[in-house]
C-alpha atoms as a PDB file:
ATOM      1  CA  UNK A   1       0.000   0.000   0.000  1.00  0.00           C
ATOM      2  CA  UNK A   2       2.752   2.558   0.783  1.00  0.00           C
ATOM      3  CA  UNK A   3       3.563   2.610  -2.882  1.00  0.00           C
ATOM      4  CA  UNK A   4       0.399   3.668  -4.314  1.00  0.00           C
ATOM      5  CA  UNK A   5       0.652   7.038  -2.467  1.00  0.00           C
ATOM      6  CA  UNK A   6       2.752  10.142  -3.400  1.00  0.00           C
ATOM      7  CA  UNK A   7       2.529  10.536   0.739  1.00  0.00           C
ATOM      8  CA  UNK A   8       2.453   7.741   3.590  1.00  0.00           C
ATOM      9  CA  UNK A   9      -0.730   6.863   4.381  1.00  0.00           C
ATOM     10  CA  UNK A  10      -1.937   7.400   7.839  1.00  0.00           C
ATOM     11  CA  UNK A  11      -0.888   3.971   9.712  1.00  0.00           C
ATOM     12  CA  UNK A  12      -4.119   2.815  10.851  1.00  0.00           C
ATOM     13  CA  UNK A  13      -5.764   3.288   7.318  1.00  0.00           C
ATOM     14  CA  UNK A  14      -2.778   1.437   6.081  1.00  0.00           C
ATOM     15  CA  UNK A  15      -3.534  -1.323   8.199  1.00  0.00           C
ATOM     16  CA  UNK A  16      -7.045  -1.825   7.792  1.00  0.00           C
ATOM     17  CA  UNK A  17      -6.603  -1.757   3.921  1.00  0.00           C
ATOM     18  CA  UNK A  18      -3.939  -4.708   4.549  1.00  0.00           C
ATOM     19  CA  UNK A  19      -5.579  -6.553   7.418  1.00  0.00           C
ATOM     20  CA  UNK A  20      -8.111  -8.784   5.274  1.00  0.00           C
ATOM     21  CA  UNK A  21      -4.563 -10.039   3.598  1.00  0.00           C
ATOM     22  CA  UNK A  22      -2.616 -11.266   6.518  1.00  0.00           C
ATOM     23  CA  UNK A  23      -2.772 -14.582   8.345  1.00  0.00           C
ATOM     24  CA  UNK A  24      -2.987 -18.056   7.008  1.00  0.00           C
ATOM     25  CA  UNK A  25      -6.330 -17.484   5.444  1.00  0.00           C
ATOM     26  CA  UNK A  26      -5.629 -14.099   3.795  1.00  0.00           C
ATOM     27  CA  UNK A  27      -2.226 -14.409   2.294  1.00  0.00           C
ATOM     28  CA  UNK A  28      -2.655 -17.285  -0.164  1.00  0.00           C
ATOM     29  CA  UNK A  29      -6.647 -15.482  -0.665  1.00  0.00           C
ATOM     30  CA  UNK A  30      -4.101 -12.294  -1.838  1.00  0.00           C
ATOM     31  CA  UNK A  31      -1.828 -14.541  -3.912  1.00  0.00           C
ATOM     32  CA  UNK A  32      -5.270 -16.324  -5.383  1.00  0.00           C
ATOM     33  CA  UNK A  33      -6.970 -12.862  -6.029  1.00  0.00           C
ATOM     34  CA  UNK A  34      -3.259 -11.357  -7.611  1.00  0.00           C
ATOM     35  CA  UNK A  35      -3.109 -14.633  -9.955  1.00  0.00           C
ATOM     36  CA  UNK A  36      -6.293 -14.089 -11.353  1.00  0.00           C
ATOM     37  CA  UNK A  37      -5.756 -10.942 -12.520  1.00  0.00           C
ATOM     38  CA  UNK A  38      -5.883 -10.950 -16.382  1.00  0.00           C
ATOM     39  CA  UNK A  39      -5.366  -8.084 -18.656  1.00  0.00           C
ATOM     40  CA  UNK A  40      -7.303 -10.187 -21.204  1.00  0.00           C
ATOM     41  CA  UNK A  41     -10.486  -9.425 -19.112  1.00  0.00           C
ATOM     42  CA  UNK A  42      -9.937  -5.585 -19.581  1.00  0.00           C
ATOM     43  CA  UNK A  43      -9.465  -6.017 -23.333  1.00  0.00           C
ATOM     44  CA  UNK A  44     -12.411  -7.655 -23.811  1.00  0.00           C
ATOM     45  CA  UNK A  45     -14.767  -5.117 -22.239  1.00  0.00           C
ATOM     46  CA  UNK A  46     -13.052  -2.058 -24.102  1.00  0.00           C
ATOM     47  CA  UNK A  47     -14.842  -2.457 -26.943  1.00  0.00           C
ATOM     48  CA  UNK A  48     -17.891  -2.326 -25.095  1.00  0.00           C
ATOM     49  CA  UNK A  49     -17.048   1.464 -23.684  1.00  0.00           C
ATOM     50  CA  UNK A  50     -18.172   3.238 -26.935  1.00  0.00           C
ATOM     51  CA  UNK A  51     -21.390   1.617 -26.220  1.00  0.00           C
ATOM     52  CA  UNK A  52     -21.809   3.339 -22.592  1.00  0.00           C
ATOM     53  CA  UNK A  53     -24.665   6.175 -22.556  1.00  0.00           C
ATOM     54  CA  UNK A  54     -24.924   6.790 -19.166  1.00  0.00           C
ATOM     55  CA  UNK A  55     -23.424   9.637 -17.662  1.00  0.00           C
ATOM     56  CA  UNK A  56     -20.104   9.183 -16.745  1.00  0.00           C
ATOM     57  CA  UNK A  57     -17.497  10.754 -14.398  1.00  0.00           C
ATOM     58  CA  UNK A  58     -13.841   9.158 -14.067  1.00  0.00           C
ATOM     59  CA  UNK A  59     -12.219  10.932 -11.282  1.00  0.00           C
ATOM     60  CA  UNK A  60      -7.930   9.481 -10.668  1.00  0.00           C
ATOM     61  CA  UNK A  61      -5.215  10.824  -8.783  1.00  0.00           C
ATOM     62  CA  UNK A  62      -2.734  12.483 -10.513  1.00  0.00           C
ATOM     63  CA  UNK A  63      -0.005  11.290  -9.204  1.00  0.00           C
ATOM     64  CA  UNK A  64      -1.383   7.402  -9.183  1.00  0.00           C
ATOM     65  CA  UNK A  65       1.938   5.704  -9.272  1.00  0.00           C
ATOM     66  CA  UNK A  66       0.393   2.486 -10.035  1.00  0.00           C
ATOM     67  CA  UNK A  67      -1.951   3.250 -12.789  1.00  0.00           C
ATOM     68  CA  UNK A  68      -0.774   6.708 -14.536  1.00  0.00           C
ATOM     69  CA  UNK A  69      -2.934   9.283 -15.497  1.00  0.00           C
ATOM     70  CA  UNK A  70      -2.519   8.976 -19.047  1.00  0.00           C
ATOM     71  CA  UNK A  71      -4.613   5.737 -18.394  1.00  0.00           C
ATOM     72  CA  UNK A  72      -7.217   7.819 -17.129  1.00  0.00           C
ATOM     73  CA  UNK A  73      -7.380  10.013 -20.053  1.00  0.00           C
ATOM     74  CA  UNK A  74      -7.764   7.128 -22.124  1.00  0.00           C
ATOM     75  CA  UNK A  75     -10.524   5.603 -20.874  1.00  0.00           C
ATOM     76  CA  UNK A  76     -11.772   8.564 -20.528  1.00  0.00           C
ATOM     77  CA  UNK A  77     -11.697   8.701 -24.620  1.00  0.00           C
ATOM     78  CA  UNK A  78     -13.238   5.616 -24.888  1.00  0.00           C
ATOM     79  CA  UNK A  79     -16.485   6.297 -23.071  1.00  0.00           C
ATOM     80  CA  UNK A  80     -18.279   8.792 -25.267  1.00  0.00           C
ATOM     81  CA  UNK A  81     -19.644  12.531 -23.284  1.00  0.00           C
ATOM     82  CA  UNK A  82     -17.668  10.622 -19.939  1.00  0.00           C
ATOM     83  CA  UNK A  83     -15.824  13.587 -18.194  1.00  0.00           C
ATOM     84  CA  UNK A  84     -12.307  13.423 -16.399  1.00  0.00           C
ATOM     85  CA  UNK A  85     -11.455  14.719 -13.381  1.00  0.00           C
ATOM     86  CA  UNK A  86      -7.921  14.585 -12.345  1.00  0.00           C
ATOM     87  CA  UNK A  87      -6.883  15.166  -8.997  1.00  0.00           C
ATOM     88  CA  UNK A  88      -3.736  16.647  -7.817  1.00  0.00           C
ATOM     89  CA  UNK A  89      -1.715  15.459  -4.904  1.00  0.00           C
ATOM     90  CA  UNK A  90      -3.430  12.235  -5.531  1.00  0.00           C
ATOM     91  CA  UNK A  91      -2.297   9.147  -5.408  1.00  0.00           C
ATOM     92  CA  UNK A  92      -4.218   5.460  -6.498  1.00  0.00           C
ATOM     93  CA  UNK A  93      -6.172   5.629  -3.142  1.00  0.00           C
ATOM     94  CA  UNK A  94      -7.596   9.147  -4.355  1.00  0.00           C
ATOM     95  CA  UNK A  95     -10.334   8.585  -1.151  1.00  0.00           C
ATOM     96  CA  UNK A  96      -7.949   8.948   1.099  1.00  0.00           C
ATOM     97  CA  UNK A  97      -5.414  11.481  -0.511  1.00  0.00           C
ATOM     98  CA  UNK A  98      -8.665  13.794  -1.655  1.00  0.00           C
ATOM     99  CA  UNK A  99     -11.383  12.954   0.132  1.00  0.00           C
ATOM    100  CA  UNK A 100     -13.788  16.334   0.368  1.00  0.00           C
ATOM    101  CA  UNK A 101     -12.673  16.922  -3.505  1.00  0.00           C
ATOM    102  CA  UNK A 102     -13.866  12.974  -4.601  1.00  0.00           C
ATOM    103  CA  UNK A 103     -17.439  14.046  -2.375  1.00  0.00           C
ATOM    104  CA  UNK A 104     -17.577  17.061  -4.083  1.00  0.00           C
ATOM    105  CA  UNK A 105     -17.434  16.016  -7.846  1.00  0.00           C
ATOM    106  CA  UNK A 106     -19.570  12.598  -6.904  1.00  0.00           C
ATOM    107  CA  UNK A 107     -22.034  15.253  -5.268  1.00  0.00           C
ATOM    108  CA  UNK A 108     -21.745  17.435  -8.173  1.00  0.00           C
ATOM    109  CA  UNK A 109     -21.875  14.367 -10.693  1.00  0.00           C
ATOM    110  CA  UNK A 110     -25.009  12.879  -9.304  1.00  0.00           C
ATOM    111  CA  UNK A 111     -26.786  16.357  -8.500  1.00  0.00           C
ATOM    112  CA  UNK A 112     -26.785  16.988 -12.243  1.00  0.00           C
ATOM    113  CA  UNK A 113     -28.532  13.950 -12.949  1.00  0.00           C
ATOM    114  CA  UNK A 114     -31.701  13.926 -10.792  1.00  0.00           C
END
């Protein structure tokens, strides 16, 4: 977790964002859940985002070390009328980095829609 942050994250959040992983039961569930990862799964859907009519909002930390930002803008591309939101300062874990900001554009998001 410490690497998908441009900051440490506060240690208890840390910890409860690990916890389900360690132990007996939760490591090999993390090693089961990491091995069935597939990037084939992703490519099939992609084709599918053109198809997407609802509103949509994509909101990713700027500074996601994990996935960058560029990723964001491309998916972005790919859903038609979807609107990006990056946020500065953020990291992959934008709730925690930007947490009133990721409120307010959900808020604002979903207002406009009622």
């Amino acid at each position: 977790m410490g690497t998908a942050q441009p900051r440490p994250l506060d240690p208890a959040v840390e910890y409860a964002l690990i916890e389900p992983w360690l132990g007996p039961a939760g490591q090999p569930a993390f090693y089961r859940q990491i091995a069935q990862g597939d990037q084939r799964d992703t490519d099939e859907i992609e084709p599918l985002y053109r198809r997407i009519s609802a509103p949509t909002l994509v909101v990713w930390g700027k500074d996601d070390p994990w996935i960058p930002a560029a990723r964001a803008a491309e998916l972005a591309e790919r859903i038609p009328s979807a609107r990006l939101e990056l946020l500065p300062s953020a990291g992959h874990l934008v709730q925690e980095d930007r947490p009133d900001e990721l409120v307010r554009l959900l808020r604002e998001h979903l207002g406009e829609r009622r």
